[in-house]
N, C-alpha and C. Protein backbone atom coordinates (compact mmCIF):
# COMPACT_ATOMS: atom_id res chain seq x y z
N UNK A 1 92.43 146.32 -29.93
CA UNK A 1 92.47 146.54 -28.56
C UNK A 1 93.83 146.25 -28.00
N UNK A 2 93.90 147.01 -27.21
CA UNK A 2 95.75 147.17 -26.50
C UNK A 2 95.26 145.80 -25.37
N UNK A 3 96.22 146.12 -24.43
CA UNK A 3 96.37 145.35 -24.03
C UNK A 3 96.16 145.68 -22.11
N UNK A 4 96.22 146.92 -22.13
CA UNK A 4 96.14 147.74 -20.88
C UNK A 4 94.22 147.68 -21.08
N UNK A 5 93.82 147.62 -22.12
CA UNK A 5 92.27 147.91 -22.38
C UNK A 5 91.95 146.70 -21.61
N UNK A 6 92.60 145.91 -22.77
CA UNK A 6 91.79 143.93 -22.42
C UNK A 6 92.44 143.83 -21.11
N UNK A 7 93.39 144.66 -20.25
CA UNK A 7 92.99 144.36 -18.79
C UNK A 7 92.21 145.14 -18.25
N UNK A 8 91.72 146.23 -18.61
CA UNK A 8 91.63 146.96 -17.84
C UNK A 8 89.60 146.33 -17.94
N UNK A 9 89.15 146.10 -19.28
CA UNK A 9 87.87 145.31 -19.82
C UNK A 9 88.01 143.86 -18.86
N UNK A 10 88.72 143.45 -18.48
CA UNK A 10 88.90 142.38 -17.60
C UNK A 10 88.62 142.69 -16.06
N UNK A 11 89.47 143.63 -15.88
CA UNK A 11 89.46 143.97 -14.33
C UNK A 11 87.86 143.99 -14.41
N UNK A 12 87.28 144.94 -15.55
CA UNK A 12 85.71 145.50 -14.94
C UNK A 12 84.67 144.45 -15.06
N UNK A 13 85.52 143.06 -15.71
CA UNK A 13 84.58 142.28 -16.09
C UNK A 13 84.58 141.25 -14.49
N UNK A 14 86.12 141.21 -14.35
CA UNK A 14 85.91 140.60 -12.87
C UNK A 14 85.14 141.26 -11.77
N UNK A 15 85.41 142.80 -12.08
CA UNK A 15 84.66 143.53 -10.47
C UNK A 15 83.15 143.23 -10.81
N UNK A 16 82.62 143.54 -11.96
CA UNK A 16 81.72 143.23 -12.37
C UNK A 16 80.95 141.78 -11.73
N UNK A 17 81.62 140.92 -12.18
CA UNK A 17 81.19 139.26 -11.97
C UNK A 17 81.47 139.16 -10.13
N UNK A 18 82.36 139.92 -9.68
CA UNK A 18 82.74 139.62 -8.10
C UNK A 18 81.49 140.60 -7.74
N UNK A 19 81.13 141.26 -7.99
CA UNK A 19 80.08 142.15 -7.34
C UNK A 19 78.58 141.37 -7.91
N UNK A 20 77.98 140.67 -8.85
CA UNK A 20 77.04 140.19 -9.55
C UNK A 20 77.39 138.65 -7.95
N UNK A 21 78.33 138.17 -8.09
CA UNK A 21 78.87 137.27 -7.01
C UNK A 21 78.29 137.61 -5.74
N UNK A 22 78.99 138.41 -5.39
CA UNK A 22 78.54 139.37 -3.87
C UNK A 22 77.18 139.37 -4.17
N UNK A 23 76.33 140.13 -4.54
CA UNK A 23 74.72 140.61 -5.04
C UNK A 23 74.42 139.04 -4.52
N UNK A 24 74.53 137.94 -5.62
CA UNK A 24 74.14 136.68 -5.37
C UNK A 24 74.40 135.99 -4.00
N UNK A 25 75.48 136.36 -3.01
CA UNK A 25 75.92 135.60 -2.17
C UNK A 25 74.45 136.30 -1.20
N UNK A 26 74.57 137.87 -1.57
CA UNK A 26 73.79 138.00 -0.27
C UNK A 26 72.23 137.93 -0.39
N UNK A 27 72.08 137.69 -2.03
CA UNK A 27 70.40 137.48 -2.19
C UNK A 27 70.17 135.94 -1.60
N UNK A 28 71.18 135.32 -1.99
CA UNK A 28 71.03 133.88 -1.16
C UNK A 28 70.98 133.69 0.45
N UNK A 29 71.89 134.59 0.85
CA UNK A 29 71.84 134.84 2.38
C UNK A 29 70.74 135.47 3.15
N UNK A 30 70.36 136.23 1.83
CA UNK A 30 68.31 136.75 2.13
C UNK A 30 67.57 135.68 2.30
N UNK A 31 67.51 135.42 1.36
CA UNK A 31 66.63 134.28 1.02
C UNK A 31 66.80 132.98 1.84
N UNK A 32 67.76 132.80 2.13
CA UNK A 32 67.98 131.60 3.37
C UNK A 32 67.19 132.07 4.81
N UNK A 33 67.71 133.30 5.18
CA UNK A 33 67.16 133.77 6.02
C UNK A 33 65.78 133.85 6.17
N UNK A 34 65.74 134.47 5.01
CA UNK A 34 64.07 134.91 4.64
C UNK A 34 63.23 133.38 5.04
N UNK A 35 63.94 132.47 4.36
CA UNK A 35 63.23 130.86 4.25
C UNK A 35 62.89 130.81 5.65
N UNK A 36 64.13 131.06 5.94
CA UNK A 36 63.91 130.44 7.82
C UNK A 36 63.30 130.76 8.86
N UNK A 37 63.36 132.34 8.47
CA UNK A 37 62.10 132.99 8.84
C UNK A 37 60.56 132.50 9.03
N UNK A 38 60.38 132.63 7.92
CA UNK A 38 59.18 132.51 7.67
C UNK A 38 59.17 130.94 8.03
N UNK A 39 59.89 130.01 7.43
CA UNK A 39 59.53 128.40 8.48
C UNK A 39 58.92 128.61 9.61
N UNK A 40 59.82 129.38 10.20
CA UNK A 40 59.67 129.65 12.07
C UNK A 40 58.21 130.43 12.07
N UNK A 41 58.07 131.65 10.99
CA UNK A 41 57.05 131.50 11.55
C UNK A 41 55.64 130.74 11.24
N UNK A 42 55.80 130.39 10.30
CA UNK A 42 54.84 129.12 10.09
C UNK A 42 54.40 128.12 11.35
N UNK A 43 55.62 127.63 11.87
CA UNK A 43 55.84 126.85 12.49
C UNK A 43 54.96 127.66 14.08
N UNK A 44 55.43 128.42 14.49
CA UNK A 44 54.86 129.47 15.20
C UNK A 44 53.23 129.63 15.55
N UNK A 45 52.54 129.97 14.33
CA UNK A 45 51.34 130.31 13.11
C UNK A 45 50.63 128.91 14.00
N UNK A 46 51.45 127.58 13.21
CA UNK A 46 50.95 126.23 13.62
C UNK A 46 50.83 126.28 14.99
N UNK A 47 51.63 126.53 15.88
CA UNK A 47 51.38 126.29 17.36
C UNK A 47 50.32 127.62 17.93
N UNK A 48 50.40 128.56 17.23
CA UNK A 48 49.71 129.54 17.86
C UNK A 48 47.91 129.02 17.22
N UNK A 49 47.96 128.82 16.21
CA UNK A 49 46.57 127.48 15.64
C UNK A 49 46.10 126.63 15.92
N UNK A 50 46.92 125.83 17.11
CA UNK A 50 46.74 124.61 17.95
C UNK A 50 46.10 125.31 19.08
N UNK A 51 47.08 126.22 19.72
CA UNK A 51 46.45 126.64 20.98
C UNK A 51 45.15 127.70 20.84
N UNK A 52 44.98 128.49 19.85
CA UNK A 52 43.25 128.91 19.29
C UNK A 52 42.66 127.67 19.38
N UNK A 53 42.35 127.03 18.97
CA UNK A 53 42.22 125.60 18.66
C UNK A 53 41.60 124.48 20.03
N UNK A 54 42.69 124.66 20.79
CA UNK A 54 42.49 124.01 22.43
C UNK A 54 41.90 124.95 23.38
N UNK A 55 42.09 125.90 23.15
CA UNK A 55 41.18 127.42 23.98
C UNK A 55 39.87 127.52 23.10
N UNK A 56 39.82 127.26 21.91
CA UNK A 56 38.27 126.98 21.80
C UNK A 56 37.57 125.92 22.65
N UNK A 57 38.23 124.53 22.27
CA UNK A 57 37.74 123.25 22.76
C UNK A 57 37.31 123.84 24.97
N UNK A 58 38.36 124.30 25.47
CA UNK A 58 38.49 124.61 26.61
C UNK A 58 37.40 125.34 26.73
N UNK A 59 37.03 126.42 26.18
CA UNK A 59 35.57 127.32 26.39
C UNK A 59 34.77 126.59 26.02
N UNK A 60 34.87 125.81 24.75
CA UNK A 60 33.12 125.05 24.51
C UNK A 60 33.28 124.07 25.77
N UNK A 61 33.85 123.06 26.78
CA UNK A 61 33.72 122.20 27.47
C UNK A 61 33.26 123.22 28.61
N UNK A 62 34.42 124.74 28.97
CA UNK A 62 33.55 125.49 30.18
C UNK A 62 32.14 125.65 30.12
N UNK A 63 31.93 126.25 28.55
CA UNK A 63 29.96 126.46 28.75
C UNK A 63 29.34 125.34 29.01
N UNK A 64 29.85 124.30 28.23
CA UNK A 64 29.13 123.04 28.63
C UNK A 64 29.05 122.90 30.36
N UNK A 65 30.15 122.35 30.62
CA UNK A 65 30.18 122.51 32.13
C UNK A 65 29.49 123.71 33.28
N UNK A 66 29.50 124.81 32.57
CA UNK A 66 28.26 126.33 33.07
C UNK A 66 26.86 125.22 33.28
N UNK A 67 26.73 125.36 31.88
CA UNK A 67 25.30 125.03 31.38
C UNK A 67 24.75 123.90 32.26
N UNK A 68 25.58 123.10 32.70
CA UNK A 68 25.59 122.18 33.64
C UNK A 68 25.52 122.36 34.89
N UNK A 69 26.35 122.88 35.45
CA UNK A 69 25.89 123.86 37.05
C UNK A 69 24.82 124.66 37.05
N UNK A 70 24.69 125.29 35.87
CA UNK A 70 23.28 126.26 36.13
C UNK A 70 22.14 125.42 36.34
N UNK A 71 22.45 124.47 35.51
CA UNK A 71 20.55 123.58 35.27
C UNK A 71 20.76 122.98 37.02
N UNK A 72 22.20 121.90 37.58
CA UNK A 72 22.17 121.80 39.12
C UNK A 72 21.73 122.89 39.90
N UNK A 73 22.30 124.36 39.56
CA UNK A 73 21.59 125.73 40.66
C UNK A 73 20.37 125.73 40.59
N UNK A 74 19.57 125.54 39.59
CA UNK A 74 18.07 125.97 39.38
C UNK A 74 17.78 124.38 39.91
N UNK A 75 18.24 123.43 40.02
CA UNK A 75 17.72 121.88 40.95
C UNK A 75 17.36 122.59 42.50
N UNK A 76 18.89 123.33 42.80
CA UNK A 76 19.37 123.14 43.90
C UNK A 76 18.16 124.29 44.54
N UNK A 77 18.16 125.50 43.62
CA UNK A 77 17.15 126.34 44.41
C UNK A 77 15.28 125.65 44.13
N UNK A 78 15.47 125.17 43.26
CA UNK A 78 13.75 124.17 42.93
C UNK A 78 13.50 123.53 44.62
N UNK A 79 14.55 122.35 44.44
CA UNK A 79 14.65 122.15 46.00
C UNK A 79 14.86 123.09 47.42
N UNK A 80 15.33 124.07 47.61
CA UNK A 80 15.69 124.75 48.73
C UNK A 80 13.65 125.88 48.46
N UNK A 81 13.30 125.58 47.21
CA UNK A 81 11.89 126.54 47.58
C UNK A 81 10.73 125.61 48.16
N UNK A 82 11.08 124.39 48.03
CA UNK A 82 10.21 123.10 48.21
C UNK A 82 10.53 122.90 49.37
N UNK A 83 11.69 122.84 49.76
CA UNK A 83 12.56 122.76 51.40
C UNK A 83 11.69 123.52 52.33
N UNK A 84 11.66 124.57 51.55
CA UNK A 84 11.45 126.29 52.93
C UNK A 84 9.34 125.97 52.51
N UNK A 85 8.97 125.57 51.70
CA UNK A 85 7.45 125.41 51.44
C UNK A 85 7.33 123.96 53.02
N UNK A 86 7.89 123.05 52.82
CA UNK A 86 7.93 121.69 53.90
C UNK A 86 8.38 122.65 55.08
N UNK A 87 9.35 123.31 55.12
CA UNK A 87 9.75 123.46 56.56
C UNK A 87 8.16 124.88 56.90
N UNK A 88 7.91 125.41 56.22
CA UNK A 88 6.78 126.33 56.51
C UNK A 88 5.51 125.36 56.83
N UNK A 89 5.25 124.60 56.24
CA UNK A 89 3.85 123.50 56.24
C UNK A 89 4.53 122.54 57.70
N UNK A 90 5.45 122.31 57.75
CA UNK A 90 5.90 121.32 59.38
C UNK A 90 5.56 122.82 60.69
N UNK A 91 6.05 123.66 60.48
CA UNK A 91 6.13 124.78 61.61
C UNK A 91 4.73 125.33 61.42
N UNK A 92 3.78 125.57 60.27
CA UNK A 92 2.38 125.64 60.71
C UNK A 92 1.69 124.30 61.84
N UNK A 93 2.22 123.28 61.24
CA UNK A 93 1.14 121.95 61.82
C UNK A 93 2.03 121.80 63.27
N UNK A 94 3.49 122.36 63.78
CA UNK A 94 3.78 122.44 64.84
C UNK A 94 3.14 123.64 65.27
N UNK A 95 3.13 124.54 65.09
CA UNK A 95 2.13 125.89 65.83
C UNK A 95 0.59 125.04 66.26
N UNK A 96 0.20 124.41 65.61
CA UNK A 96 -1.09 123.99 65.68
C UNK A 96 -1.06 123.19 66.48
N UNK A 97 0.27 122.21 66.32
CA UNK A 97 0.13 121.18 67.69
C UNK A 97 0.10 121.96 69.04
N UNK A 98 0.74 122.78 69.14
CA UNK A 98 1.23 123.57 70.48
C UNK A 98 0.12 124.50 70.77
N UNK A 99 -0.83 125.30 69.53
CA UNK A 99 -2.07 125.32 70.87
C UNK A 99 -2.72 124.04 70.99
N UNK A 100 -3.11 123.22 70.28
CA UNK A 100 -3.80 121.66 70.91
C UNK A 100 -3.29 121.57 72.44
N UNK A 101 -1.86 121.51 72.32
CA UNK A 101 -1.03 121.25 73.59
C UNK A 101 -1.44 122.13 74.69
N UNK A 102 -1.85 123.68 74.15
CA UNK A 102 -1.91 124.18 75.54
C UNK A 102 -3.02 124.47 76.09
N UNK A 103 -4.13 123.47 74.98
CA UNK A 103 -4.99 123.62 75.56
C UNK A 103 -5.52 122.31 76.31
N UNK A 104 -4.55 121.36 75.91
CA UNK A 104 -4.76 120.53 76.90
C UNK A 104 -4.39 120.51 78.31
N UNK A 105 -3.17 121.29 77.93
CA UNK A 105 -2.42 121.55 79.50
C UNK A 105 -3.57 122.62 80.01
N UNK A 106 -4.43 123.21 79.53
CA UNK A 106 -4.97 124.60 80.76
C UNK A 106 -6.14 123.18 81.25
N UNK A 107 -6.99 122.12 80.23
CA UNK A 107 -7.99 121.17 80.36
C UNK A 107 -6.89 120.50 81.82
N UNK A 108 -5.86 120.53 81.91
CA UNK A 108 -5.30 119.44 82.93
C UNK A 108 -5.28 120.17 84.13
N UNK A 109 -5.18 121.48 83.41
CA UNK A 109 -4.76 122.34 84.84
C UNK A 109 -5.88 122.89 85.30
N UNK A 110 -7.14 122.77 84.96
CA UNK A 110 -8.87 122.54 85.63
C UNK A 110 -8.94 121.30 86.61
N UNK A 111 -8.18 120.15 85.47
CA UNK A 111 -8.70 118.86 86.32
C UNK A 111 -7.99 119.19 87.80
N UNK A 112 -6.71 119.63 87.08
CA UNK A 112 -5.79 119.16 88.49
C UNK A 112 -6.36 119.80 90.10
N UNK A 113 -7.10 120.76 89.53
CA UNK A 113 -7.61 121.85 90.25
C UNK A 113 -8.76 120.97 91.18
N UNK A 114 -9.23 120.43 90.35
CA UNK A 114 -10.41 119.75 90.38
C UNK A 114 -9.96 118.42 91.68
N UNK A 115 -9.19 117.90 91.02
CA UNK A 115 -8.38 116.60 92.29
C UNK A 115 -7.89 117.63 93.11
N UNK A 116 -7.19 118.79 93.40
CA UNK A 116 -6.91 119.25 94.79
C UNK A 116 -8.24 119.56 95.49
N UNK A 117 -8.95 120.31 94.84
CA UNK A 117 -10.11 120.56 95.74
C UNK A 117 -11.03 118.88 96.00
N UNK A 118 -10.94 117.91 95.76
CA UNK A 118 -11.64 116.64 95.63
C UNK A 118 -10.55 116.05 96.69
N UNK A 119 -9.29 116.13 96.42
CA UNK A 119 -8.72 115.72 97.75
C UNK A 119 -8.87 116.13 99.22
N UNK A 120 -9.12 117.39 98.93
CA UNK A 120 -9.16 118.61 100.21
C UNK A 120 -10.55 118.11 100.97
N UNK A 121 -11.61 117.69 100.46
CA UNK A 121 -12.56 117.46 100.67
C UNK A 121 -12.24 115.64 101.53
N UNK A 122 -11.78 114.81 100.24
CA UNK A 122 -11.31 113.58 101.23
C UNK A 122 -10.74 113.77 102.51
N UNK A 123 -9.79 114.47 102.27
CA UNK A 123 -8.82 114.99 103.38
C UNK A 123 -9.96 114.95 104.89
N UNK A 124 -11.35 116.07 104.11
CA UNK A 124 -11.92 116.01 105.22
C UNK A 124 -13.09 115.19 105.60
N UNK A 125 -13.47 114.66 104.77
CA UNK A 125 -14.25 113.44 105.06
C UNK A 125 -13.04 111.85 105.75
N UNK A 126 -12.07 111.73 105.27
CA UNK A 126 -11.05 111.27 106.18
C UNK A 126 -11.11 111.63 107.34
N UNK A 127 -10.77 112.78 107.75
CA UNK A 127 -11.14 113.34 109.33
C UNK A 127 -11.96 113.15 110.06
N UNK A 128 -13.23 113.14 108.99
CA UNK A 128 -14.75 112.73 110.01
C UNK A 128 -14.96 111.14 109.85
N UNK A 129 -13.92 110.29 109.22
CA UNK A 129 -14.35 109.04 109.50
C UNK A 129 -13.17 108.62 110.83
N UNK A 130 -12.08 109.34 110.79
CA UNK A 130 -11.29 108.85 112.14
C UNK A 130 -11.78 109.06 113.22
N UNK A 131 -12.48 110.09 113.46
CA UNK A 131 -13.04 110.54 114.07
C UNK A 131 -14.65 109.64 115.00
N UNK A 132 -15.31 109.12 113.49
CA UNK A 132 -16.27 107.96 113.70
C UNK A 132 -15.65 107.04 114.18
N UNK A 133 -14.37 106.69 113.51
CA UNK A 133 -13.80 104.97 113.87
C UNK A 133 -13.72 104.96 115.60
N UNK A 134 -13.32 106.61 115.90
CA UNK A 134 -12.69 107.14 117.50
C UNK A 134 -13.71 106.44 118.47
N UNK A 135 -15.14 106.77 118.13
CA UNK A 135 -16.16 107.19 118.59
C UNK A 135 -16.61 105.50 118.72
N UNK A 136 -16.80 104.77 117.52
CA UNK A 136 -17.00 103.78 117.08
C UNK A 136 -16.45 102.48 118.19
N UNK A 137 -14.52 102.73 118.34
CA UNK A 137 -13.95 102.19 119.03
C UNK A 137 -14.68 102.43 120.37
N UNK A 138 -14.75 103.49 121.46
CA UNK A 138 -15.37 103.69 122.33
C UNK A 138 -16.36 103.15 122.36
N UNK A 139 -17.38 103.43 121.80
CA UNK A 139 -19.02 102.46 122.25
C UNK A 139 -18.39 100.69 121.68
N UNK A 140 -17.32 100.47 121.28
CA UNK A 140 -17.26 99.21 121.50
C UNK A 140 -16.68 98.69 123.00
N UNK A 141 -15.57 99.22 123.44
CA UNK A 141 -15.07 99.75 124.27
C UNK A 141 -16.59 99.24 125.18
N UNK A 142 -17.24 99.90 125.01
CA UNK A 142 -18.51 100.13 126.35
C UNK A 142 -19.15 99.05 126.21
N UNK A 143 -19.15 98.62 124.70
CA UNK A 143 -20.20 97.47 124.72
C UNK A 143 -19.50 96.23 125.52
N UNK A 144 -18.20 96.21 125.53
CA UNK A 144 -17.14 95.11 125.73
C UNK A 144 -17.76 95.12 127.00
N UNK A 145 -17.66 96.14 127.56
CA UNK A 145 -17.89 96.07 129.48
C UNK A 145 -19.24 95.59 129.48
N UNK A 146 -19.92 95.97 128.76
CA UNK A 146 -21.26 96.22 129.21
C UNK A 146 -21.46 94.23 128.73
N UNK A 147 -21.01 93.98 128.19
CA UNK A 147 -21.13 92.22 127.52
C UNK A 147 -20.64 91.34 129.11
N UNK A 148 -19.01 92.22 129.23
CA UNK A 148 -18.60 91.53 130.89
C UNK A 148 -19.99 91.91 132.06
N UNK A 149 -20.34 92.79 131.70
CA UNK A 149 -21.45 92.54 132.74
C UNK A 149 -22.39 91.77 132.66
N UNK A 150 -22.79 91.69 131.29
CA UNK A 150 -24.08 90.41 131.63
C UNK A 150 -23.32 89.11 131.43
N UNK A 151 -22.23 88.96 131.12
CA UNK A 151 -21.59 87.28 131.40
C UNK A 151 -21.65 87.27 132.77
N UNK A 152 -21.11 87.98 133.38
CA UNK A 152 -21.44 87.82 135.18
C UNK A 152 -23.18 87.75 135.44
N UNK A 153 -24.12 88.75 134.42
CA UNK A 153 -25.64 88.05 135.09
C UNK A 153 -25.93 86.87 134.58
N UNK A 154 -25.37 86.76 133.07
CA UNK A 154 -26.04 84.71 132.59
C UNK A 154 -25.26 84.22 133.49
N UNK A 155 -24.19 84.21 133.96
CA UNK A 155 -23.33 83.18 134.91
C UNK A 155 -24.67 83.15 136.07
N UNK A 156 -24.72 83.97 136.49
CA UNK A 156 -25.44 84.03 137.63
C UNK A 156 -27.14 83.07 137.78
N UNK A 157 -27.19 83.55 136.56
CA UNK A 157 -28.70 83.21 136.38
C UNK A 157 -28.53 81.52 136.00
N UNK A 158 -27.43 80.93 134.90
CA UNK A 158 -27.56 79.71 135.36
C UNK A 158 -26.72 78.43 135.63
N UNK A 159 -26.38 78.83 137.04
CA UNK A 159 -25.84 79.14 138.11
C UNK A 159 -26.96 78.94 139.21
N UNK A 160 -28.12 78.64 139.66
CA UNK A 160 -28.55 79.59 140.70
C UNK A 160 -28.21 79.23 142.03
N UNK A 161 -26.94 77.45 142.43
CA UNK A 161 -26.58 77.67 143.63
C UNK A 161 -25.55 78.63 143.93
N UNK A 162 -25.19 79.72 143.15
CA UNK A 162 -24.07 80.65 143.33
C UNK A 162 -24.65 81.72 143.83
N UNK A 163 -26.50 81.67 143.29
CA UNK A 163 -27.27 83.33 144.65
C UNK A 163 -28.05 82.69 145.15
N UNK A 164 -28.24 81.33 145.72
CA UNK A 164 -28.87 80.60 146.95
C UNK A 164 -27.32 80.61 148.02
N UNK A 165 -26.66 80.30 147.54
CA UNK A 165 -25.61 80.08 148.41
C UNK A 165 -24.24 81.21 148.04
N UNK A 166 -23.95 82.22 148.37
CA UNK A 166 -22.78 83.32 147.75
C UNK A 166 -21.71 82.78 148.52
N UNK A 167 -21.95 82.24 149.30
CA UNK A 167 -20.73 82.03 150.23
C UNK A 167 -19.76 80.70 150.02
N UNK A 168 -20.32 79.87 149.30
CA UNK A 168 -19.90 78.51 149.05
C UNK A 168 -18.60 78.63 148.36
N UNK A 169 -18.41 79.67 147.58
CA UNK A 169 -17.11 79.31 146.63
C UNK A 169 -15.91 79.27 147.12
């Protein structure tokens, strides 16, 4: 072998080895990449696994919490049908009080009827006793005189020098 060969077998052995070099620099520069890649997305994977994860937990606590308001709604309407059953059973036994009531009020409004015409009547039996008392007063009235007259006849009678003698006094 010359010597132009064994360089020229050299040169191709260097381009050779600089290119096998290169190849290697950039399968490593893949592969770094590639590594880091995929770390990230691992890493990624992991957080996107956490938050599946906490959005499950978050929905099983919402149903729970549903499941929980619903059973309170079905309290709340149990009560509001029991409510409207009481407020229906109070507004029957108030309807009922209120005819009682009005039929006591028409029973009052007989009586009352009853005391005006019972007054109307006093009213006039009042009239015919003022009327007596009027009458009453008068013949006392008369009797009064009629009493002064016989005190002047018992005087008289005993008395009798007052009608043997009229003139003496």
């Amino acid at each position: 072998m010359t010597t132009t060969e064994n360089n020229s077998n050299t040169k191709r052995s260097f381009l050779a080895n600089l290119l096998i070099f290169i190849v290697l620099i950039g399968a490593g520069g893949g592969f770094f990449f590639m590594g880091k890649f995929m770390y990230n997305m691992g890493n990624d994977m992991a957080n996107m696994t956490k938050s599946v994860i906490q959005m499950t937990n978050d929905v099983h606590s919402m149903a729970t919490d549903m499941n929980g308001m619903s059973k309170n709604m079905m309290t709340m309407a149990k009560s509001m049908v029991d409510g409207q059953q009481k407020m229906g059973d109070d507004f029957a036994q108030v309807a009922g009080d209120m005819r009682v009531m009005v039929g006591s009020m028409k029973n009052m409004s007989k009586d009352m009827n009853g005391l005006g015409h019972n007054i109307g009547t006093m009213n006039i039996n009042m009239a015919e006793m003022n009327q007596s008392m009027g009458r009453m007063s008068h013949d006392m009235a008369t009797m009064n005189n009629s009493m002064g007259g016989m005190r002047y006849d018992i005087n008289k009678f005993t008395k009798p020098e007052n009608i043997m003698m009229p003139f003496m006094r």
